[in-house]
C-alpha atoms as a PDB file:
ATOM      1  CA  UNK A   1      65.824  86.450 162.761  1.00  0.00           C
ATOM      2  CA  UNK A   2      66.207  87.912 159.249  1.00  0.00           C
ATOM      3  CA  UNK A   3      62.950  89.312 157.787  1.00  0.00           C
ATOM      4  CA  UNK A   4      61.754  87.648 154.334  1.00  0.00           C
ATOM      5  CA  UNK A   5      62.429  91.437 152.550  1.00  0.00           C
ATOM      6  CA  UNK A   6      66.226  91.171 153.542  1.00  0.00           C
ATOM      7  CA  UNK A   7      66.846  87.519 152.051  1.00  0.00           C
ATOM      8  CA  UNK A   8      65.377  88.981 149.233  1.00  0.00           C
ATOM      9  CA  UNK A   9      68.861  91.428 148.663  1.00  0.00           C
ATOM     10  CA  UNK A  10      70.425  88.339 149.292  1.00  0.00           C
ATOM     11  CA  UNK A  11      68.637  85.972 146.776  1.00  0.00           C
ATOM     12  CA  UNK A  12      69.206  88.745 144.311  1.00  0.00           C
ATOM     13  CA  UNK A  13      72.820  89.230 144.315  1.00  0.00           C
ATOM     14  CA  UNK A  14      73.448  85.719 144.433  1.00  0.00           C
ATOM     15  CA  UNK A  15      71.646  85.450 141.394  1.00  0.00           C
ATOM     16  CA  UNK A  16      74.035  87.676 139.946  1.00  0.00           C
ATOM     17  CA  UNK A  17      76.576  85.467 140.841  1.00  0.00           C
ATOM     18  CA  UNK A  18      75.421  81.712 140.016  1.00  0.00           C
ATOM     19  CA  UNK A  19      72.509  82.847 137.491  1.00  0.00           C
ATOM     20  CA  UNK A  20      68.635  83.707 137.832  1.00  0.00           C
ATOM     21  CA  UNK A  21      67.417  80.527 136.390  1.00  0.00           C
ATOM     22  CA  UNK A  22      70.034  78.079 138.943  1.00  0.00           C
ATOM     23  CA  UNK A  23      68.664  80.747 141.929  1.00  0.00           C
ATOM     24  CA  UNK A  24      65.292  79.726 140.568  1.00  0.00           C
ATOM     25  CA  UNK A  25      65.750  76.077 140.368  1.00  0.00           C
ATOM     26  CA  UNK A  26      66.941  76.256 143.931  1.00  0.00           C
ATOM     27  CA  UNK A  27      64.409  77.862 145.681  1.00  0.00           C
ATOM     28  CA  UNK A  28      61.424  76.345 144.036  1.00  0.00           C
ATOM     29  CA  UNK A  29      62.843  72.866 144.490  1.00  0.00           C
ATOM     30  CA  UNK A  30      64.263  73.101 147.859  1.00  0.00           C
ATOM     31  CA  UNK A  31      60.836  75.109 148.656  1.00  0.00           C
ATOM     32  CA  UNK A  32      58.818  72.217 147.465  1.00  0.00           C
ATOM     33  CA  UNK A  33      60.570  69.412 149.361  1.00  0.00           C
ATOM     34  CA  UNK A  34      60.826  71.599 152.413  1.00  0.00           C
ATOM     35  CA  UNK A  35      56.831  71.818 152.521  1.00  0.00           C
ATOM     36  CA  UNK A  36      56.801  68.253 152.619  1.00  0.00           C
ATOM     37  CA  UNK A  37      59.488  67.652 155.264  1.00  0.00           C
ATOM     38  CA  UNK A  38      57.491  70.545 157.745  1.00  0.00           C
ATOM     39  CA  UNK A  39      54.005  68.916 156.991  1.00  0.00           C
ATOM     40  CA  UNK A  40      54.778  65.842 158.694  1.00  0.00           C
ATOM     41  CA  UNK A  41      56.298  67.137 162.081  1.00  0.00           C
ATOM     42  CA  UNK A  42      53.629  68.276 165.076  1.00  0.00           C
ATOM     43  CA  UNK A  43      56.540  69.726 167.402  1.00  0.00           C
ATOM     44  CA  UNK A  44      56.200  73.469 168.252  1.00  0.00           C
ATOM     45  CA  UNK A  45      60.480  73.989 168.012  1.00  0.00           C
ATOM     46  CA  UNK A  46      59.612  72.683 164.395  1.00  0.00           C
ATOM     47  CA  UNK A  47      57.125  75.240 163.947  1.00  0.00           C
ATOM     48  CA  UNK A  48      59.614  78.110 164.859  1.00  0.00           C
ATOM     49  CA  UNK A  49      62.761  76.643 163.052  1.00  0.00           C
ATOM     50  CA  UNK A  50      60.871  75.736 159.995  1.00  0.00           C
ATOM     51  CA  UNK A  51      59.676  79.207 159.393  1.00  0.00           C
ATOM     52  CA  UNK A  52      62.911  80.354 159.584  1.00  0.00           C
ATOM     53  CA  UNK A  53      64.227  77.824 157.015  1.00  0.00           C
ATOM     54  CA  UNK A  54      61.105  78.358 154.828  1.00  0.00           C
ATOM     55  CA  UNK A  55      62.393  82.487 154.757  1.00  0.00           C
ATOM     56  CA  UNK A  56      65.129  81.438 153.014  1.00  0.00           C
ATOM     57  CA  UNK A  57      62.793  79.392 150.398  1.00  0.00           C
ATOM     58  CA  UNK A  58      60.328  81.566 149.446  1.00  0.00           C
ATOM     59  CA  UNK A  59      61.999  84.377 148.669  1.00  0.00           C
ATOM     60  CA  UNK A  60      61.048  84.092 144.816  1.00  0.00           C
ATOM     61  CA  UNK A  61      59.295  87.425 144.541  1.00  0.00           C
ATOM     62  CA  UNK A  62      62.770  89.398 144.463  1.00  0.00           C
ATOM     63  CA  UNK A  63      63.789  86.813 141.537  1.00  0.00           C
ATOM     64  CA  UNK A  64      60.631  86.917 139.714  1.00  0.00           C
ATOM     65  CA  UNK A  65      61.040  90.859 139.124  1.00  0.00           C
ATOM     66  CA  UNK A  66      64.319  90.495 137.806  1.00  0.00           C
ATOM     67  CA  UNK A  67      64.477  88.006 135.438  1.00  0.00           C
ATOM     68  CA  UNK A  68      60.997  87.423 134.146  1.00  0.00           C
ATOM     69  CA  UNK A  69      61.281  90.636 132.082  1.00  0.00           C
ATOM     70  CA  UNK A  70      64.612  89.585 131.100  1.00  0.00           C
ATOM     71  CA  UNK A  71      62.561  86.709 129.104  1.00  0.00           C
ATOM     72  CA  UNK A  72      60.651  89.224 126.848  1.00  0.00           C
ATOM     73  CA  UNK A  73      61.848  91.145 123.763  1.00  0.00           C
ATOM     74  CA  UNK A  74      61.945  95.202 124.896  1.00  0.00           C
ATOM     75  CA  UNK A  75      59.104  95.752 123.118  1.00  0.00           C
ATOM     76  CA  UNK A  76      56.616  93.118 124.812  1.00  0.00           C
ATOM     77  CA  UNK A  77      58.755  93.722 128.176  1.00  0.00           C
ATOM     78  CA  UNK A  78      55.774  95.705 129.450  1.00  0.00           C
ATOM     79  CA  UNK A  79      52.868  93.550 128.529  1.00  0.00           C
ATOM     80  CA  UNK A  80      54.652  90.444 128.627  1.00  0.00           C
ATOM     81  CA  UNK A  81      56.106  90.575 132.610  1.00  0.00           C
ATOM     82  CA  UNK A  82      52.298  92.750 133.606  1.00  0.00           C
ATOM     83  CA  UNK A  83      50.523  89.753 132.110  1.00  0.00           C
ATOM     84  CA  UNK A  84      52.461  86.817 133.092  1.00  0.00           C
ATOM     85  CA  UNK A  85      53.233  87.878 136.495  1.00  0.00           C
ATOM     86  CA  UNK A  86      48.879  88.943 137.152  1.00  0.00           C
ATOM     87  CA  UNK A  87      47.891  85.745 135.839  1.00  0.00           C
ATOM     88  CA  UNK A  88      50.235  84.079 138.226  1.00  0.00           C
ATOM     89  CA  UNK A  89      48.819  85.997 141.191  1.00  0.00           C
ATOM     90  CA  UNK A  90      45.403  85.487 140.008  1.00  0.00           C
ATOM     91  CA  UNK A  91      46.273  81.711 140.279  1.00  0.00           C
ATOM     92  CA  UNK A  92      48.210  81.651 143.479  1.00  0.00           C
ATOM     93  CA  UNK A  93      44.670  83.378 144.945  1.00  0.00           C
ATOM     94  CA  UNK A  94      42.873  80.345 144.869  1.00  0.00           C
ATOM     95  CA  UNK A  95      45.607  78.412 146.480  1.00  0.00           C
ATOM     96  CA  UNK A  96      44.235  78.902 149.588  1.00  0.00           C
ATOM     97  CA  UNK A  97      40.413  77.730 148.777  1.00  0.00           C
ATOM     98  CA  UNK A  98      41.837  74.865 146.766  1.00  0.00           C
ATOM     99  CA  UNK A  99      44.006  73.813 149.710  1.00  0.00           C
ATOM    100  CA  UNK A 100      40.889  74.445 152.041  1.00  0.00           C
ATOM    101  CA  UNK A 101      39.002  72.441 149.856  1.00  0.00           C
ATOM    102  CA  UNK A 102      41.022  69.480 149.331  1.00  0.00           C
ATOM    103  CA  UNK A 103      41.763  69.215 152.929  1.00  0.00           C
ATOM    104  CA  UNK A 104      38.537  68.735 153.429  1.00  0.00           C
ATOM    105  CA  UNK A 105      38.381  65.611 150.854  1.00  0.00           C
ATOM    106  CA  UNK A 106      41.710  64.110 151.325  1.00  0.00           C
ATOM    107  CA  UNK A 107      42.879  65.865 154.423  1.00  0.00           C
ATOM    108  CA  UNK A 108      45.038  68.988 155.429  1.00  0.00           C
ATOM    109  CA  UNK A 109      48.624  67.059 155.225  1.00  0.00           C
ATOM    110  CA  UNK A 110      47.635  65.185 152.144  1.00  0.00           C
ATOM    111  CA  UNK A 111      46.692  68.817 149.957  1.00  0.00           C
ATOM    112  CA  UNK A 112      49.983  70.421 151.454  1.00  0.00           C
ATOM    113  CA  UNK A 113      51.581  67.586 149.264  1.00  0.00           C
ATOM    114  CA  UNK A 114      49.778  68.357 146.445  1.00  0.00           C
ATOM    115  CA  UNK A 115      50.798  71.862 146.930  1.00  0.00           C
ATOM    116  CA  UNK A 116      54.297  70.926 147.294  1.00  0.00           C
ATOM    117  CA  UNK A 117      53.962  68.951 144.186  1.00  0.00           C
ATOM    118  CA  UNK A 118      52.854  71.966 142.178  1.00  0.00           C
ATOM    119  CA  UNK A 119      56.045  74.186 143.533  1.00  0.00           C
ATOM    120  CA  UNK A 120      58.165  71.488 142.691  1.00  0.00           C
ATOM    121  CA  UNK A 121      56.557  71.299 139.121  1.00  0.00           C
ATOM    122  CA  UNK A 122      56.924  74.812 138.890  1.00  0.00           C
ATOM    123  CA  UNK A 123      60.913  74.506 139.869  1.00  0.00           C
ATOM    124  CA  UNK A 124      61.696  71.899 137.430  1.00  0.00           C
ATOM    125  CA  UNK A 125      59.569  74.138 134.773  1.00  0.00           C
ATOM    126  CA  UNK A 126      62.180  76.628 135.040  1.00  0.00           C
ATOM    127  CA  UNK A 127      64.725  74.192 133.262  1.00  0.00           C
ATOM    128  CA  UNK A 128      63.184  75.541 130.226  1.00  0.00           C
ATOM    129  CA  UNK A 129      63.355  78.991 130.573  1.00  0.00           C
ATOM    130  CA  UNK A 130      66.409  80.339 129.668  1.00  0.00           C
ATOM    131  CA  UNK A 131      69.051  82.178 131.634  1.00  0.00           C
ATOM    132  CA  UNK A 132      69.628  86.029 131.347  1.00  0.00           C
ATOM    133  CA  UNK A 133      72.451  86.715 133.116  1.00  0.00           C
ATOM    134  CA  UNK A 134      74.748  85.255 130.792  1.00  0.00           C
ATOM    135  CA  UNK A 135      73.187  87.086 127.822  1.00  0.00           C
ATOM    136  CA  UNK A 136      73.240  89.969 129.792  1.00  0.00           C
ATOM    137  CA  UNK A 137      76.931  90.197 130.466  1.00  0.00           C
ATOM    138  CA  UNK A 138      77.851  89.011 126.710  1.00  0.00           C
ATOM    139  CA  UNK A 139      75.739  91.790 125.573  1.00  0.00           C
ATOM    140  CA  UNK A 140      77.874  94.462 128.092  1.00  0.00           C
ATOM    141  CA  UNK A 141      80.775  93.164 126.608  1.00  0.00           C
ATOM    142  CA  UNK A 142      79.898  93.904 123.693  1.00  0.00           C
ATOM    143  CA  UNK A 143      78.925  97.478 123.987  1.00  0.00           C
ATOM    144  CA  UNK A 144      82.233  97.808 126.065  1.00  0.00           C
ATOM    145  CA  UNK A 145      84.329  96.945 122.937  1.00  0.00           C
ATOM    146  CA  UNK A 146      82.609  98.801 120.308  1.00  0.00           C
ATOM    147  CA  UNK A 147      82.558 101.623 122.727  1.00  0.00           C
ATOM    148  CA  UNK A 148      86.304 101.727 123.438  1.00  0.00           C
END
């Protein structure tokens, strides 16, 4: 079975290919309903094949450190990926206790759904970030023709 850190290669030139914001759309919206889907099965095979499938859905951290300092100017590149992606992983830190927690209130397969519901939030969010790629290779272009 294919370790998380080797889908990430894969995620990233495939991003290359269809764009980082379409790769991004995919994985946190195919992520999201795939959380629900495995929440509601009990069967061990599940439990085995599902973590294989949800590999291939969370492998956002490759993504994330390629295009989110794409979104800044050069000069904020720095502060604005450092702060942006810290903030994020100071939030993802209480996932755990907040899933913990509502469990407890609402029940363990009910706050996996509410997690779910936050990734897929977070995927259709990325509608409104723009794509990089594209500048990217219009900008290459560009210094191709003025260099030749």
């Amino acid at each position: 079975m294919a370790k998380k850190y080797d889908l990430i290669h894969v995620v990233g030139a495939l991003s290359d290919k269809i764009g980082r914001k379409r790769m991004m759309n995919i994985i946190m919206i195919c992520g999201g309903i795939w959380i629900m889907i495995y929440v509601r099965f009990q069967d061990m095979t599940m439990l085995y094949v599902g973590m294989a499938i949800a590999l291939c859905f969370f492998t956002y951290p490759g993504l994330i450190t390629t295009w989110f300092p794409e979104l800044y100017p050069a000069k904020l590149r720095g502060f604005g990926f450092g702060f942006t992606f810290n903030l994020a992983r100071g939030l993802t830190a209480l996932a755990p206790v907040t899933i913990g927690a509502l469990g407890g209130q609402i029940g363990l397969m009910s706050a996996m759904v509410v997690a779910a519901s936050v990734y897929l939030a977070g995927g259709l969010l990325t509608f409104l970030l723009p794509e990089t790629v594209i500048k990217k290779s219009k900008e290459q272009k560009e210094q191709v023709e003025v260099s030749v």
